[in-house]
C-alpha atoms as a PDB file:
ATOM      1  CA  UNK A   1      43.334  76.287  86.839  1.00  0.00           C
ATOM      2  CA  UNK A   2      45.560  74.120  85.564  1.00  0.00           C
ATOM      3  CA  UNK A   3      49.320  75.135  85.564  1.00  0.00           C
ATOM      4  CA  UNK A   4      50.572  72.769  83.175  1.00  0.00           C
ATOM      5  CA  UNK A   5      49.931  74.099  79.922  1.00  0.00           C
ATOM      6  CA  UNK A   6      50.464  78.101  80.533  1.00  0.00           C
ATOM      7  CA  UNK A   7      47.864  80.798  81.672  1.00  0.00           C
ATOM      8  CA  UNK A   8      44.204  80.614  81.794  1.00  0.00           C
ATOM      9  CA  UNK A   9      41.714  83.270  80.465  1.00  0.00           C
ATOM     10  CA  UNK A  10      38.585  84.059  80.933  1.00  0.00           C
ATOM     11  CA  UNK A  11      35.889  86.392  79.260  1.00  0.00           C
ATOM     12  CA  UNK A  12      33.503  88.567  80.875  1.00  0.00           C
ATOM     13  CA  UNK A  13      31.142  90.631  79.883  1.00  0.00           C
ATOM     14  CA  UNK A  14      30.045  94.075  81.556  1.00  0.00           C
ATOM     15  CA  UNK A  15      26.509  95.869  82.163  1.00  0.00           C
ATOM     16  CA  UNK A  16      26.969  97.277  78.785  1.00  0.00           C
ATOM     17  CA  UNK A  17      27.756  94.442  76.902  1.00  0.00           C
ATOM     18  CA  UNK A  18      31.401  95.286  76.382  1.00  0.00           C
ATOM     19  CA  UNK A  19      33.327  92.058  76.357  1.00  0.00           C
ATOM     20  CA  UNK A  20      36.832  92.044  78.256  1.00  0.00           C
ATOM     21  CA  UNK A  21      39.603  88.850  77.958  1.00  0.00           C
ATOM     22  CA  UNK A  22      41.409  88.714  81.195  1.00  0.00           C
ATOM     23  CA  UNK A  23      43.918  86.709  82.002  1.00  0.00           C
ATOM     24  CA  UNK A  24      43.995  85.023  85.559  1.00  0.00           C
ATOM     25  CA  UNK A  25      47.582  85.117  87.570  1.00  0.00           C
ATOM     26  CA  UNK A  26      46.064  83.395  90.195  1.00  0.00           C
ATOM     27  CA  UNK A  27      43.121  81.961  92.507  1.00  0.00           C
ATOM     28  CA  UNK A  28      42.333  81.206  96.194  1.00  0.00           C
ATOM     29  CA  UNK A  29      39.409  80.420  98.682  1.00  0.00           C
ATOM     30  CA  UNK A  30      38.236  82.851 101.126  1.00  0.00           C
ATOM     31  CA  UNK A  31      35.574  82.410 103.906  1.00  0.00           C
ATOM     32  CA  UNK A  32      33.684  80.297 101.220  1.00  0.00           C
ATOM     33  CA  UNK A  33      34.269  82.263  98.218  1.00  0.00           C
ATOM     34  CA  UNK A  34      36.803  81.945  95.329  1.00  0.00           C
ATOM     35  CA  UNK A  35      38.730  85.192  94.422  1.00  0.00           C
ATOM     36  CA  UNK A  36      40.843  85.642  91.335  1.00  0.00           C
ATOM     37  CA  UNK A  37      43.605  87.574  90.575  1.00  0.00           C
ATOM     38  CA  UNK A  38      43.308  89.353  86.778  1.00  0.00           C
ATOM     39  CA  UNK A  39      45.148  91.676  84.291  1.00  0.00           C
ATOM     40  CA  UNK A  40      43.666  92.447  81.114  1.00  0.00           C
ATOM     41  CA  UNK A  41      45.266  90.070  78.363  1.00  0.00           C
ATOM     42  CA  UNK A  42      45.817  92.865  75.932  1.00  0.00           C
ATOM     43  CA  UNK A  43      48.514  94.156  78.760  1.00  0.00           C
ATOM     44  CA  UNK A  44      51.427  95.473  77.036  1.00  0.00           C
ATOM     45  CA  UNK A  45      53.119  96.374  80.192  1.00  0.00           C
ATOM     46  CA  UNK A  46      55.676  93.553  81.182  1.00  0.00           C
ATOM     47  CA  UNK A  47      56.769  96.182  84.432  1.00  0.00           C
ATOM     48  CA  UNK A  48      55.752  94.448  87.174  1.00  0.00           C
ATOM     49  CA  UNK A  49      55.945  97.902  88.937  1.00  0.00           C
ATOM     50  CA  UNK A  50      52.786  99.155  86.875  1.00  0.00           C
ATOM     51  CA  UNK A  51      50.705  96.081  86.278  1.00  0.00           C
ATOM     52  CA  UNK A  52      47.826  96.384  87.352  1.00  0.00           C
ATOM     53  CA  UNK A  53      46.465  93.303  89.005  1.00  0.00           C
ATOM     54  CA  UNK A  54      42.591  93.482  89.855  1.00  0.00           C
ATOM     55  CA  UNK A  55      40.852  90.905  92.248  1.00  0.00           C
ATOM     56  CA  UNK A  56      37.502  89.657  91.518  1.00  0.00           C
ATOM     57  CA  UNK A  57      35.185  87.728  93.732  1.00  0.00           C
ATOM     58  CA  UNK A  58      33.531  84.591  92.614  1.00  0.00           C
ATOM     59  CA  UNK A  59      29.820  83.679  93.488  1.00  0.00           C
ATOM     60  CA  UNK A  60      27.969  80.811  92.603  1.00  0.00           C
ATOM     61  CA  UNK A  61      24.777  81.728  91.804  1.00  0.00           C
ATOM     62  CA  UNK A  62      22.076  78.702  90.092  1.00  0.00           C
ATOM     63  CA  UNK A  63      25.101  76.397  89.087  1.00  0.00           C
ATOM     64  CA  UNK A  64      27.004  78.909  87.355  1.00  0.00           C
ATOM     65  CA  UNK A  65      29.743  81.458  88.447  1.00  0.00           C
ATOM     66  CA  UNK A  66      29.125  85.593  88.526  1.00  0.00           C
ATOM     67  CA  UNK A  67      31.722  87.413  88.856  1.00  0.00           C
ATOM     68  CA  UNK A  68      31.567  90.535  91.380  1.00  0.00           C
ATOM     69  CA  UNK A  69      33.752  93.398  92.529  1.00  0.00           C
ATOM     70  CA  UNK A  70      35.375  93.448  96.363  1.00  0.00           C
ATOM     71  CA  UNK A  71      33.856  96.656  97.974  1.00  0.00           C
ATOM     72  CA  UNK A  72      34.708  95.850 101.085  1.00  0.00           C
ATOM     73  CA  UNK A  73      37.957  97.201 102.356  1.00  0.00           C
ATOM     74  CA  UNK A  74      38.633  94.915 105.073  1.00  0.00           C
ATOM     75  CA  UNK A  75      37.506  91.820 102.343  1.00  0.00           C
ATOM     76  CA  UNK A  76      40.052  93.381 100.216  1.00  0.00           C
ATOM     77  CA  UNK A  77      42.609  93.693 101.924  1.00  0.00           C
ATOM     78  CA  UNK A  78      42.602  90.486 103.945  1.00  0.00           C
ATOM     79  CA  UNK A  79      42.018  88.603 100.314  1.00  0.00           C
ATOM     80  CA  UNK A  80      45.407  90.861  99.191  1.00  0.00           C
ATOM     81  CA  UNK A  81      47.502  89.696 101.837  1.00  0.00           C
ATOM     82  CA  UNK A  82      46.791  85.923 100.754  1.00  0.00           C
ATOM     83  CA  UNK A  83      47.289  86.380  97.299  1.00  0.00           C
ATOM     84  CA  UNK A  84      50.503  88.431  98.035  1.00  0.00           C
ATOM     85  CA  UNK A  85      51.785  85.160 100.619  1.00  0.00           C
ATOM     86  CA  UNK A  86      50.565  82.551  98.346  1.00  0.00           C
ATOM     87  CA  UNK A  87      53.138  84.703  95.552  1.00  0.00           C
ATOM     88  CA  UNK A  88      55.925  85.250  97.671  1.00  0.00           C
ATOM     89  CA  UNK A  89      55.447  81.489 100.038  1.00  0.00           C
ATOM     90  CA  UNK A  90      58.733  79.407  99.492  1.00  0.00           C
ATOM     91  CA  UNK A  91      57.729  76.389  97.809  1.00  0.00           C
ATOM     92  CA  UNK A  92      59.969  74.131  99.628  1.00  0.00           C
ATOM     93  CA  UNK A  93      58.589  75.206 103.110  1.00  0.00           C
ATOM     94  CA  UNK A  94      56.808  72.488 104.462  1.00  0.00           C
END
């Protein structure tokens, strides 16, 4: 991602060939894996309170990334609490 020029987005597309634009808040690496932090783009809700922010594992698969849900709780969860530090980390903590 680059943070220079503004917000990325990505599209994906599901089982039923509905197409979706997110737009990625943020990405880590996790026990190998990249996760990413979405919204949809079309959000009109600028509450922080009721955004909903979905996480989204990132697989490699032939050279090319596919893009999976977290169903594991403790995945979740432990990928949450990075995502939630890496927000909230003071940036002039060394």
């Amino acid at each position: 991602m680059n943070d220079t020029y503004g917000s990325d987005y990505i599209t994906i597309t599901d089982d039923d060939g509905n197409e979706y634009e997110l737009e990625v808040l943020n990405t880590l690496e996790y026990n190998g894996c990249n996760y990413l932090a979405v919204i949809p783009a079309d959000s009109d809700d600028t509450d922080p309170v009721n955004l909903q922010v979905c996480i989204i594992k990132s697989v490699e698969e032939d050279g090319e990334p596919i893009l999976y849900t977290v169903d594991d709780e403790d995945e979740l969860s432990a990928v949450n609490d990075l995502l939630m530090d890496s927000i909230y980390a003071d940036p002039f903590e060394n």
